[in-house]
C-alpha atoms as a PDB file:
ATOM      1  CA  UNK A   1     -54.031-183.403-134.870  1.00  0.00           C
ATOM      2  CA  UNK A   2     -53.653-183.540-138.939  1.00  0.00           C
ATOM      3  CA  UNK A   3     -54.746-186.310-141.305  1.00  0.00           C
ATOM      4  CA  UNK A   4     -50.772-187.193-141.610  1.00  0.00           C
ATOM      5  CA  UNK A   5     -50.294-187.592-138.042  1.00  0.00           C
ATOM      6  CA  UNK A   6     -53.427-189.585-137.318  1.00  0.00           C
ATOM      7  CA  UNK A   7     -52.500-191.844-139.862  1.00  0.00           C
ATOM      8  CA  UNK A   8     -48.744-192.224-138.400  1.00  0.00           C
ATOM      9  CA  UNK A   9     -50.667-192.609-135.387  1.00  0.00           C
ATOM     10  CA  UNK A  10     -52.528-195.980-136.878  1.00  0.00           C
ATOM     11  CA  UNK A  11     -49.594-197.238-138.475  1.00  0.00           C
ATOM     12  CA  UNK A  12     -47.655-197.167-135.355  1.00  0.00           C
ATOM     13  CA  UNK A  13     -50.523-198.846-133.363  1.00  0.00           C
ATOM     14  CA  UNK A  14     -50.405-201.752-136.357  1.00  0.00           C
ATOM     15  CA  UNK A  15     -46.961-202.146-136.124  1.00  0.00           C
ATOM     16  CA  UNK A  16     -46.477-202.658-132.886  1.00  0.00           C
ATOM     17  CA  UNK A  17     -49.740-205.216-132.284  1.00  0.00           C
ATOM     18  CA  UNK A  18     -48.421-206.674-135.564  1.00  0.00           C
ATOM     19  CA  UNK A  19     -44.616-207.145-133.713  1.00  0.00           C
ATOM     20  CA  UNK A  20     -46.045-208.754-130.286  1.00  0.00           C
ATOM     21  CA  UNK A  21     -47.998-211.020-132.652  1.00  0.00           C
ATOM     22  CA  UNK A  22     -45.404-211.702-134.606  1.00  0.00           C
ATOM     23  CA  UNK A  23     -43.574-212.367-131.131  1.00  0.00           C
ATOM     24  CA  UNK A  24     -46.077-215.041-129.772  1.00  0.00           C
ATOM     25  CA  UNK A  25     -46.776-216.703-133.448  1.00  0.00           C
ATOM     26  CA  UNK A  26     -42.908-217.078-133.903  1.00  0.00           C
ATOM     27  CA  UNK A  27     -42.745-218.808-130.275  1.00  0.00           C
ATOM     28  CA  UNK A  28     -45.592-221.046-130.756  1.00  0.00           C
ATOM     29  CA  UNK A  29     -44.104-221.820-134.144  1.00  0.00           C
ATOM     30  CA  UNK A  30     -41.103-222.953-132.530  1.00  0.00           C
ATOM     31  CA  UNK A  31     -43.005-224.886-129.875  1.00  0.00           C
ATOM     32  CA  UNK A  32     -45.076-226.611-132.901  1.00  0.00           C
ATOM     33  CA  UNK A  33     -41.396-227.532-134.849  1.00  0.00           C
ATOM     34  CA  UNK A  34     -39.735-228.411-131.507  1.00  0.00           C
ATOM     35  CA  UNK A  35     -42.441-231.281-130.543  1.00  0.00           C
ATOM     36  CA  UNK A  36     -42.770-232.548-134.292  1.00  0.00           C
ATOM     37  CA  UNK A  37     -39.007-232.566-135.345  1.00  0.00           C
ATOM     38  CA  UNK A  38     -37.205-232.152-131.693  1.00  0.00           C
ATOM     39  CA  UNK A  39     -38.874-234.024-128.909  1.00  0.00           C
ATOM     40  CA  UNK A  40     -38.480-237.849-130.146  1.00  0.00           C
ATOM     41  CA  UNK A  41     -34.675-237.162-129.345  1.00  0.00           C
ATOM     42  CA  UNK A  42     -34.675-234.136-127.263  1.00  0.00           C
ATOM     43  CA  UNK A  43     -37.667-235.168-125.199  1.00  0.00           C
ATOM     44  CA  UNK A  44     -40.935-233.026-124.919  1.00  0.00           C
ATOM     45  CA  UNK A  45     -39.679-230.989-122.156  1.00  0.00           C
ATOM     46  CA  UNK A  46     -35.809-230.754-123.662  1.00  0.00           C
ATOM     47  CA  UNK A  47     -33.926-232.631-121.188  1.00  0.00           C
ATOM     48  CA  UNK A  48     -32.299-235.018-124.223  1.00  0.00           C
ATOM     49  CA  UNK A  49     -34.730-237.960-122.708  1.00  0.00           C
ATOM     50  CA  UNK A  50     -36.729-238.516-126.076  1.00  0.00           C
ATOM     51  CA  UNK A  51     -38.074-242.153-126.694  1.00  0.00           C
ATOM     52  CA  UNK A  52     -35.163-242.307-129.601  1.00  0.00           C
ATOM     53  CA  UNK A  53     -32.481-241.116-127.300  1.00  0.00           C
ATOM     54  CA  UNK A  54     -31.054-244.684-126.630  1.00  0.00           C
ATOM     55  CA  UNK A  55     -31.139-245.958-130.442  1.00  0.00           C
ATOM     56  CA  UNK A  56     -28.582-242.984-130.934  1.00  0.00           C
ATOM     57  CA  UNK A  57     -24.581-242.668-130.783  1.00  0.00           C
ATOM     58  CA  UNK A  58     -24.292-239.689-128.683  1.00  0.00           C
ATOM     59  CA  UNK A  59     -27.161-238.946-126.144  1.00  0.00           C
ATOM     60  CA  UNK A  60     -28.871-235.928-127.001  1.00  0.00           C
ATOM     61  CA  UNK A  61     -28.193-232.511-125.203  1.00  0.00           C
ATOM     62  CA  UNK A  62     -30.331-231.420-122.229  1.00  0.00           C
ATOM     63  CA  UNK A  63     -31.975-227.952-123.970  1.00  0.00           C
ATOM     64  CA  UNK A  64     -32.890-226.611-120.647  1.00  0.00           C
ATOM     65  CA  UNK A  65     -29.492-226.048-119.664  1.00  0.00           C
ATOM     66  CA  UNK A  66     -27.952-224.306-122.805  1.00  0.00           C
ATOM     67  CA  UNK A  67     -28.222-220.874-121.212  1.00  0.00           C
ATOM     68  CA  UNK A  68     -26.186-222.236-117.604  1.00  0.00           C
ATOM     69  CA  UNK A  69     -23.553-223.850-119.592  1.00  0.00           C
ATOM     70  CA  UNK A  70     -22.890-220.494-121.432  1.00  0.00           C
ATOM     71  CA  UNK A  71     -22.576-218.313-118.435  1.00  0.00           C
ATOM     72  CA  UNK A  72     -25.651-217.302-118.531  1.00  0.00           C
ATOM     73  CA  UNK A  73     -26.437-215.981-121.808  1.00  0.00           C
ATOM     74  CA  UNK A  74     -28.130-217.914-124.259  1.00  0.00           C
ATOM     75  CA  UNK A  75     -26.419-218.036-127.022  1.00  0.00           C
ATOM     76  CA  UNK A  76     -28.383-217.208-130.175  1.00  0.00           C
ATOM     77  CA  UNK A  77     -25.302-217.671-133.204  1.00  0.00           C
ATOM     78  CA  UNK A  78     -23.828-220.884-131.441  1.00  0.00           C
ATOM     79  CA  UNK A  79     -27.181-222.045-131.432  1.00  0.00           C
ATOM     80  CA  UNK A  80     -28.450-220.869-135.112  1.00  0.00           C
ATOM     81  CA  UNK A  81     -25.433-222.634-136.513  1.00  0.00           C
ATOM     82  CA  UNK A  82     -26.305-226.056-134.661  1.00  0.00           C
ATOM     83  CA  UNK A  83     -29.862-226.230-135.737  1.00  0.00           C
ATOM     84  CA  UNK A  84     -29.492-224.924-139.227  1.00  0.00           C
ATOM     85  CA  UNK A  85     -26.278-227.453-139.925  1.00  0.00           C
ATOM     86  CA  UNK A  86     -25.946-226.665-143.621  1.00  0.00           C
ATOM     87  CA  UNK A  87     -22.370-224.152-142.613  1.00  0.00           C
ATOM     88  CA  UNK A  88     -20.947-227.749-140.763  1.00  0.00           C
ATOM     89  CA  UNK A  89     -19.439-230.217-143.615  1.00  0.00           C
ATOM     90  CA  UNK A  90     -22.948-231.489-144.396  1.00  0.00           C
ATOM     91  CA  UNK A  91     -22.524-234.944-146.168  1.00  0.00           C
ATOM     92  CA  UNK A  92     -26.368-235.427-146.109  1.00  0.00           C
ATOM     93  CA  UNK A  93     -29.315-234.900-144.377  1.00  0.00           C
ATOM     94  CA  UNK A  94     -27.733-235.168-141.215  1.00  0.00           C
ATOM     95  CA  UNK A  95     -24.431-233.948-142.171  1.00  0.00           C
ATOM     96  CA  UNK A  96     -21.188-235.261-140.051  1.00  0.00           C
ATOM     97  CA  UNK A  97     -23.512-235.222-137.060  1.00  0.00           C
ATOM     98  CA  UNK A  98     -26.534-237.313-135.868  1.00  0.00           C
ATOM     99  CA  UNK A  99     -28.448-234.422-135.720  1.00  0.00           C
ATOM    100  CA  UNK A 100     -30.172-233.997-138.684  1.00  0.00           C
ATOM    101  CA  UNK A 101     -29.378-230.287-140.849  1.00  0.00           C
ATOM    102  CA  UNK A 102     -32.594-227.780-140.412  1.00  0.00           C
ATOM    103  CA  UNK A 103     -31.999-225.585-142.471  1.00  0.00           C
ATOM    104  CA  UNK A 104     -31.541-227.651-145.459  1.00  0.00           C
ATOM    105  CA  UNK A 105     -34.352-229.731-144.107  1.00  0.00           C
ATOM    106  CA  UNK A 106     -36.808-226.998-143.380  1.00  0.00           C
ATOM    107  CA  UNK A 107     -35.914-225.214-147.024  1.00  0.00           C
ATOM    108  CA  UNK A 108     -36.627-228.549-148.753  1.00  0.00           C
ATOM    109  CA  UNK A 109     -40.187-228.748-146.804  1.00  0.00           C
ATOM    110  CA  UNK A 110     -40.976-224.689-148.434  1.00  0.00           C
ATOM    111  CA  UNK A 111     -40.133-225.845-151.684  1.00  0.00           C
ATOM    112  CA  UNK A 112     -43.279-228.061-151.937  1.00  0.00           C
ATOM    113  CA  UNK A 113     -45.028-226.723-155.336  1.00  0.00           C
ATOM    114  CA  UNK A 114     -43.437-226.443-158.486  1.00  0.00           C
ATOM    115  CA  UNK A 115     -42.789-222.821-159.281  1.00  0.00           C
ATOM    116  CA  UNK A 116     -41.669-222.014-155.384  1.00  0.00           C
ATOM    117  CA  UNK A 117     -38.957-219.762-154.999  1.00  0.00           C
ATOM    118  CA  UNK A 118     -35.675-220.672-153.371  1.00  0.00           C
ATOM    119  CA  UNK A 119     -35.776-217.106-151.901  1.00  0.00           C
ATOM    120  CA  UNK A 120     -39.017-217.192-150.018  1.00  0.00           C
ATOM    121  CA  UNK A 121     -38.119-221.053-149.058  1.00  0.00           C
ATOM    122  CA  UNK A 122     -34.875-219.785-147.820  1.00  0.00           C
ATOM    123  CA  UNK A 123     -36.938-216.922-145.677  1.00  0.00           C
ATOM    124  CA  UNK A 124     -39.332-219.597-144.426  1.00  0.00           C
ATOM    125  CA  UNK A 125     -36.988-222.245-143.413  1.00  0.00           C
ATOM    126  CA  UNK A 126     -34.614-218.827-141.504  1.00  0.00           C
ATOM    127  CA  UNK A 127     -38.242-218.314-139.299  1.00  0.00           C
ATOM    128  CA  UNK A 128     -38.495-221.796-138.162  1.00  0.00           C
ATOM    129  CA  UNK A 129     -35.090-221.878-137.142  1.00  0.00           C
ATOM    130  CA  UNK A 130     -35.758-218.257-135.186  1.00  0.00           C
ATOM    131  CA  UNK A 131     -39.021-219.939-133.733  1.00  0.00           C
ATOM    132  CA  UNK A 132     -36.966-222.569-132.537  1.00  0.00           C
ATOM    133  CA  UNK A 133     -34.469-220.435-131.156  1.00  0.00           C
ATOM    134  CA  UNK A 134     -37.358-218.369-129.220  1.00  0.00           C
ATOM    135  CA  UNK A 135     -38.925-221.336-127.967  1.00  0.00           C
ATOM    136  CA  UNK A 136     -35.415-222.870-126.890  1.00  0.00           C
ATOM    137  CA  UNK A 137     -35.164-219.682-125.157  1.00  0.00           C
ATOM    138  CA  UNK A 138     -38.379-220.131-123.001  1.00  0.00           C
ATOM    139  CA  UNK A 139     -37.621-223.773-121.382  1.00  0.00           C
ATOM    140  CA  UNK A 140     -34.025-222.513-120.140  1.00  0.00           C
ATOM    141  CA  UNK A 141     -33.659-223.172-116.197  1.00  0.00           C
ATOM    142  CA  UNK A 142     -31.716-220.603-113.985  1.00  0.00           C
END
């Protein structure tokens, strides 16, 4: 085996450790964002039964069920656009809806120093919402 192909070797092994990292950081990420800006409405296990759920209009949605009342599939787009919120009409921070707008809320929280950059805010608020989406994804029920 030659230097080049040792070294593709390595880079391989680091990408792949790197992805399944990446994997279980961007789950417990979501898990993390999901109990401090989820569960007081949602409930900590998802089932819409949150200590704030009778203060509010609508009851929250039961998050366990999203994948049975899609026929089975969980569905990532439907559920990007309702967490990030900022594509729905958004009036402020919670937009037309009682749910408050993620994306615009989770981009404001990046841009915390003078100097930040909208880009890399933009990036870091798009993760959260994909943790969230991962972690959504591990508390379905069949």
């Amino acid at each position: 085996m030659n230097k080049q192909n040792i070294c593709h070797c390595v880079v391989a092994s680091l990408l792949s450790v790197t992805a399944s990292s990446w994997a279980q950081t961007s789950v417990g990420l979501g898990r993390a964002d999901f109990k401090d800006n989820c569960a007081s409405c949602h409930g900590h296990s998802g089932r819409g039964d949150g200590p704030v759920q009778s203060f509010l209009v609508k009851p929250p949605s039961d998050l366990t069920t999203i994948t049975q009342r899609h026929g089975g599939k969980f569905p990532q787009e439907l559920m990007w656009e309702v967490i990030d919120g900022r594509w729905s009409g958004d009036g402020g921070p919670h937009g037309s809806r009682e749910m408050p707008v993620w994306g615009q809320e989770f981009k404001a929280r990046a841009m915390t120093q003078p100097g930040d950059s909208a880009t890399i805010a933009e990036w870091s608020a798009r993760n959260r919402i994909v943790s969230l989406l991962k972690y959504l994804e591990t508390i379905q029920r069949p």
